[in-house]
Protein backbone atom coordinates (compact mmCIF):
# COMPACT_ATOMS: atom_id res chain seq x y z
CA UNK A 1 133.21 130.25 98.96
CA UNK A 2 131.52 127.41 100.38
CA UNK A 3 133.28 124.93 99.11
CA UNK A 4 136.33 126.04 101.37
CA UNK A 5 134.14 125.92 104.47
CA UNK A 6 136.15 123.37 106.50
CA UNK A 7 132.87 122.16 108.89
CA UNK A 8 131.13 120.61 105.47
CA UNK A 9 134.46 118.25 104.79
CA UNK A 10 134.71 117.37 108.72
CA UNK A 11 130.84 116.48 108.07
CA UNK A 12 131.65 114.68 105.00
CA UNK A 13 134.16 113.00 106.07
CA UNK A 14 133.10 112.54 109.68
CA UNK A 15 136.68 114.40 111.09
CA UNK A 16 135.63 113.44 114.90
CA UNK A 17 135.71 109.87 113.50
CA UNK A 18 138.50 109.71 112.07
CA UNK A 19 140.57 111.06 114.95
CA UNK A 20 139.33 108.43 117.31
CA UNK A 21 140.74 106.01 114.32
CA UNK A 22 144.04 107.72 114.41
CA UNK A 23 144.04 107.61 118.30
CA UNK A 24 143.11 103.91 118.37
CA UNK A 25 145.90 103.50 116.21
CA UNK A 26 148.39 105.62 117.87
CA UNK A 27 148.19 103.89 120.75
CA UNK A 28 148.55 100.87 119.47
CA UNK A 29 151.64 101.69 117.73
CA UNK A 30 152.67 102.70 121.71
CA UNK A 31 151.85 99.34 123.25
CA UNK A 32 153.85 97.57 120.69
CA UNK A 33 157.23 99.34 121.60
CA UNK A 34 156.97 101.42 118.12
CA UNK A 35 159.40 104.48 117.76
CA UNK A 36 157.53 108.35 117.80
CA UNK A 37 158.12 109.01 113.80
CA UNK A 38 156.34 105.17 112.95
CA UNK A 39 153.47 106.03 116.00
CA UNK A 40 152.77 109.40 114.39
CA UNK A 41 153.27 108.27 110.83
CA UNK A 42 150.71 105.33 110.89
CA UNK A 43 148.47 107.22 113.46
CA UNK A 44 148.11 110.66 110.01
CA UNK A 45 148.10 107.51 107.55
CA UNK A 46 144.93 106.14 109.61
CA UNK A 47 143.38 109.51 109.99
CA UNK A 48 143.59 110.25 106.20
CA UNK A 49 142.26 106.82 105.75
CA UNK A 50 138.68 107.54 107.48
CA UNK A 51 138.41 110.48 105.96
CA UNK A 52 138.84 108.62 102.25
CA UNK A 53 136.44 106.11 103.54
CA UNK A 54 133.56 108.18 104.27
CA UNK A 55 133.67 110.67 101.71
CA UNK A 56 133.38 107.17 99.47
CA UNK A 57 130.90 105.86 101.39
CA UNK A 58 129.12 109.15 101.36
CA UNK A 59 129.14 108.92 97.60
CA UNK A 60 127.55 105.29 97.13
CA UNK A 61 124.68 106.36 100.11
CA UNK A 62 123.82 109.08 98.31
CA UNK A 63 120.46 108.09 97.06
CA UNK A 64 119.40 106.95 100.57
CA UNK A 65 120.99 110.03 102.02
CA UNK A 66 119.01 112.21 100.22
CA UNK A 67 116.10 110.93 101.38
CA UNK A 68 117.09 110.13 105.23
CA UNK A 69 120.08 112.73 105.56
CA UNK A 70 118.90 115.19 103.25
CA UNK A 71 120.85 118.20 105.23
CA UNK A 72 124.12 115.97 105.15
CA UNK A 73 126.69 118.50 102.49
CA UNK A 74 126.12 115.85 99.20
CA UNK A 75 122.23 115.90 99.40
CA UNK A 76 122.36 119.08 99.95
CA UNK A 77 124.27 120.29 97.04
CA UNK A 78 126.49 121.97 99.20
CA UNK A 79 129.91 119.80 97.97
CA UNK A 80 129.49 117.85 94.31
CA UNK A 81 130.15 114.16 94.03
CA UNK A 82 132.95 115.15 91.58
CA UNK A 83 134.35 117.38 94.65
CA UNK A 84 134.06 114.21 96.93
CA UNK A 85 135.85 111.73 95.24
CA UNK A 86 138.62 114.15 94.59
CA UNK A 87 138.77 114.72 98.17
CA UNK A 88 138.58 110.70 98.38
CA UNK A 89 141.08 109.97 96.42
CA UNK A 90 143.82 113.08 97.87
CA UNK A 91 142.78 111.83 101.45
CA UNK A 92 143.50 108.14 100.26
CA UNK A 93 147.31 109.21 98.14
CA UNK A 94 148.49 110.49 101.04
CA UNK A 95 147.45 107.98 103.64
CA UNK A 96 148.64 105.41 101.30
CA UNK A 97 152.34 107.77 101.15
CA UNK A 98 152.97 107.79 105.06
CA UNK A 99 152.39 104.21 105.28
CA UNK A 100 154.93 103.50 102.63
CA UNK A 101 157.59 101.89 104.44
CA UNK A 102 154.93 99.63 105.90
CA UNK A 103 153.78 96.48 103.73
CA UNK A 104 151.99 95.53 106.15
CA UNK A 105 150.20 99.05 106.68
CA UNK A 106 149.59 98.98 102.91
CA UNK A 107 147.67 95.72 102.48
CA UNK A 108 145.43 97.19 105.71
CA UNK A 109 144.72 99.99 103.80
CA UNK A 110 143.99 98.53 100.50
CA UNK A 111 141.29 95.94 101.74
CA UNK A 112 139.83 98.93 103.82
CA UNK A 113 139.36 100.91 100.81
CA UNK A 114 138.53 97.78 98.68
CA UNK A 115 135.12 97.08 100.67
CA UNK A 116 134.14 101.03 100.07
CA UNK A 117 135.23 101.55 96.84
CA UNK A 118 133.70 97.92 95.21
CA UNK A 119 129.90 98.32 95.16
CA UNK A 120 129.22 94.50 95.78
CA UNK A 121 131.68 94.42 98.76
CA UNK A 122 129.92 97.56 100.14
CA UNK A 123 126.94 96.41 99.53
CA UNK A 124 127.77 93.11 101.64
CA UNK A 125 128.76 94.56 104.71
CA UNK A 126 126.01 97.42 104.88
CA UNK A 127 122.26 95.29 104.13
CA UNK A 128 121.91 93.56 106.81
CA UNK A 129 122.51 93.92 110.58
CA UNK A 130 124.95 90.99 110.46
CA UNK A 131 127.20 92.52 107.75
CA UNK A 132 126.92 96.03 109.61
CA UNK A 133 128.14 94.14 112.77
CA UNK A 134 131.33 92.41 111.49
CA UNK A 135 131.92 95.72 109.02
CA UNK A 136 132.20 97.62 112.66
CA UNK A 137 134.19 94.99 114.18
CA UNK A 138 136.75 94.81 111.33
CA UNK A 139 136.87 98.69 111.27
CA UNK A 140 138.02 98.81 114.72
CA UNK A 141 140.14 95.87 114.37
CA UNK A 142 141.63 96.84 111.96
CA UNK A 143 143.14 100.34 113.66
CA UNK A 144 144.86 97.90 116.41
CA UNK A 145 146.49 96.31 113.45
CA UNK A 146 147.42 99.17 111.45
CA UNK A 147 149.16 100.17 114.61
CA UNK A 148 150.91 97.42 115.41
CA UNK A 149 152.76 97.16 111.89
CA UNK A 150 154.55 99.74 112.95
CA UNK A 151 157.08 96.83 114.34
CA UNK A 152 158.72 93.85 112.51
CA UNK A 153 157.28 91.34 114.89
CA UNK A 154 153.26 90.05 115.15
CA UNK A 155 151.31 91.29 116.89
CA UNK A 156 151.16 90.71 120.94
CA UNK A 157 148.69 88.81 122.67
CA UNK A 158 147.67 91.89 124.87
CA UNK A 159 147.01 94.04 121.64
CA UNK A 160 145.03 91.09 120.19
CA UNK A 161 143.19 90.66 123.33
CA UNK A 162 142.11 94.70 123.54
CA UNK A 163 141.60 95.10 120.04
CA UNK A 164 139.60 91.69 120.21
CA UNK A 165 137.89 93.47 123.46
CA UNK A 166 137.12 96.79 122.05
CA UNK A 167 136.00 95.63 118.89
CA UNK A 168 133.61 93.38 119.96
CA UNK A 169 131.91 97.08 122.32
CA UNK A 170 131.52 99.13 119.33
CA UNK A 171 130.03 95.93 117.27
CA UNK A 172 127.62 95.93 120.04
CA UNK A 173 126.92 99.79 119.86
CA UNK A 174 126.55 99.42 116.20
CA UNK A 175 123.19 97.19 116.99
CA UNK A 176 122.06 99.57 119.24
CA UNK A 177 122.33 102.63 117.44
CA UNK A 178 120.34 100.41 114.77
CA UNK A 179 117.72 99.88 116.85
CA UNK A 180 117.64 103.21 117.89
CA UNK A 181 117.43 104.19 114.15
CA UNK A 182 114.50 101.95 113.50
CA UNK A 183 111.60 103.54 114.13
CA UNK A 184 112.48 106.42 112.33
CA UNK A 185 113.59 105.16 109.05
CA UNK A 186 110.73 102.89 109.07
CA UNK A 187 108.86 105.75 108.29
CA UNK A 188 110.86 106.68 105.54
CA UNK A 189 110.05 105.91 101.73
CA UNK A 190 114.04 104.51 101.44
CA UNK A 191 115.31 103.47 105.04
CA UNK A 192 119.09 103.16 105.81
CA UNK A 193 118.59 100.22 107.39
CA UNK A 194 117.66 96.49 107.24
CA UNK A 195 114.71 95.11 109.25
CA UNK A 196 115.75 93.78 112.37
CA UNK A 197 114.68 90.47 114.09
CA UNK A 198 114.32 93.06 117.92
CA UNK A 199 114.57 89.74 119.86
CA UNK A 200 117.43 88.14 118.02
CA UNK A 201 119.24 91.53 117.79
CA UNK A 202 119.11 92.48 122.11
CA UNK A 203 120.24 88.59 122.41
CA UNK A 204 123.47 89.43 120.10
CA UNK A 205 123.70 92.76 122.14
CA UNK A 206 123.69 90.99 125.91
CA UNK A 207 125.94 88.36 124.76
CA UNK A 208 128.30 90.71 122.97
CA UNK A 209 128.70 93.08 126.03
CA UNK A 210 129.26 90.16 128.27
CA UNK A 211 131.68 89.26 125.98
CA UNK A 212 133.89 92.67 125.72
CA UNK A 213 133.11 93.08 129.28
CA UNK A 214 135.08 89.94 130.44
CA UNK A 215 137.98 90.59 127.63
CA UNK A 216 138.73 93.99 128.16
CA UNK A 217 140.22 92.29 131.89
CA UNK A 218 142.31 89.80 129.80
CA UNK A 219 145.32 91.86 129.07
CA UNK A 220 146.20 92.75 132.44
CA UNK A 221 147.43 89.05 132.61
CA UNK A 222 149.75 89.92 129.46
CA UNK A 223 152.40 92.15 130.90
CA UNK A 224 150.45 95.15 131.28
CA UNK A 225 151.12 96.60 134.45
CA UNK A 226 148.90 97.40 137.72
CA UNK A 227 147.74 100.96 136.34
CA UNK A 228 145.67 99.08 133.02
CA UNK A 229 143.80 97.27 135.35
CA UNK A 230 143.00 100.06 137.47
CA UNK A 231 141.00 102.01 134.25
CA UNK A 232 139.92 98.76 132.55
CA UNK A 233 138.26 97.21 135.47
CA UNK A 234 135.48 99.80 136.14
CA UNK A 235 134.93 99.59 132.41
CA UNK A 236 134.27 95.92 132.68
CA UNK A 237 132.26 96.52 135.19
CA UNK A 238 130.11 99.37 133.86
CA UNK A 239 129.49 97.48 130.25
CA UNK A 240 129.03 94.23 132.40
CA UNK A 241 125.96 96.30 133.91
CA UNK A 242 124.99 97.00 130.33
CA UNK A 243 124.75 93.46 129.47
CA UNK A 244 122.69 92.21 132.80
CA UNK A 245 120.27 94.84 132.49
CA UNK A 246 119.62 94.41 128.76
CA UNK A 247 116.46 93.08 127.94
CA UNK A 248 113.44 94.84 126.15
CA UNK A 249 113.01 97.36 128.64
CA UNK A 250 116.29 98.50 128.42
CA UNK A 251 116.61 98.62 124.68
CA UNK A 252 118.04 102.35 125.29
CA UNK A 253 120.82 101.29 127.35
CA UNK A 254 124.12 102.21 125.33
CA UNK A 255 127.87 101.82 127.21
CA UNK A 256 129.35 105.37 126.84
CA UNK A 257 132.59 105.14 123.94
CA UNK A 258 134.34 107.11 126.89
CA UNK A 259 134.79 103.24 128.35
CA UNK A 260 136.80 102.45 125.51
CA UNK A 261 139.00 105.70 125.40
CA UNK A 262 139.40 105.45 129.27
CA UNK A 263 140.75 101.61 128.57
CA UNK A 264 142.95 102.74 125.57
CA UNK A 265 144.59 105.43 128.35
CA UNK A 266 144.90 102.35 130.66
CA UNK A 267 146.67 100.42 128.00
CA UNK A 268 148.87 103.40 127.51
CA UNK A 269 149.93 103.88 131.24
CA UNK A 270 150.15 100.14 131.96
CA UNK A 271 152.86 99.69 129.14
């Protein structure tokens, strides 16, 4: 049957995605001193999580999708919406169950799933190349966070600096791969996305890259030790090329997400 064909829920429910999430939020769990049950509790809660999110999200695109992504499994006819949401709603119970003894990890998830699930909230953070930035940013964010409840105290100032650091790349990214988009969906009756203002939008790339690039060195001064440094600082550098070269001419340029997972490793090591 093809509904049991697992590579149509990973594409629903962008899988690859989700385990980046769950890494993000693994490691974060690490930094912040948190036993292996919370780290891999939180870390499944936050996979299940993305996978809610997007098969959600899938659902309220699906008009657009069908006309931009008409090969994605909805459009296609290949998985129903009723399928979807049940999927959306199993994926959601049981990320909601394995953050349990986590009130903090509860509230994360709720407002997650609150700006997916409420049309006018989804709406907000998806028309316009503003709201699609700071909807990026707070996705990221917000796996530092979920990994840090996994202790009673706040969070530290070295996982607020990284997750500030990080954050701030893929917002960054999330421009670019709009640009990139552009053109073709410009030439579509329904585009995905909002016009973009190109000069104001490479500005808010060069300055946002300039910006991760000198905060992803800022932990190392927070008791991370020699070894974070060591990974993080040709990252810096590397996205701090990024950001000097951007200009029209380089509207192309896009800082590999292997920085970020090679910085992530460095925050691991330089516990």
């Amino acid at each position: 049957m093809q509904i049991l064909d697992s590579s149509l829920w990973i594409s629903l429910a962008r899988g690859t995605v989700a385990i980046r999430y769950a890494f993000t939020v693994a490691v974060s769990a690490y930094v912040e001193g948190a036993t292996a049950l919370s780290m891999l509790t939180l870390a499944l809660a936050g996979f299940f999580l993305i996978l809610a999110v997007h098969s959600f999200d899938d659902i309220h695109d699906l008009a657009e999708d069908r006309v931009n992504h008409p090969e994605r499994p909805l459009p296609a006819g290949k998985i129903t919406v009723s399928q979807a949401r049940l999927f959306g709603a199993a994926t959601l119970i049981l990320s909601l169950s394995l953050a349990i003894f986590h009130l903090q990890a509860l509230i994360i998830i709720a407002v997650i799933t609150a700006f997916v699930v409420i049309p006018p909230l989804h709406r907000l953070m998806q028309e316009h190349w503003y709201g699609r930035s700071i909807s990026i940013f707070l996705f990221i964010f917000s796996a530092f966070l979920l990994g840090s409840t996994s202790t009673a105290d706040l969070p530290s100032t070295r996982l607020l600096l990284l997750a500030l650091a990080i954050s701030t790349l893929h917002l960054a990214s999330r421009v670019i791969r709009d640009e990139w988009d552009l053109e073709g969906d410009s030439q579509r009756p329904l585009r995905t996305l909002p016009h973009v203002n190109l000069s104001l939008a490479r500005l808010w790339v060069r300055y946002n890259l300039i910006a991760a690039a000198i905060l992803l060195l800022l932990p190392a001064f927070f008791n991370f030790h020699i070894l974070y440094l060591l990974l993080a600082g040709p990252a810096s550098l590397a996205i701090m090329g990024h950001a000097l070269r951007w200009d029209e001419n380089h509207s192309a340029s896009h800082p590999s997400h292997l920085w970020a997972f090679l910085v992530l490793i460095g925050a691991m090591l330089g516990r």
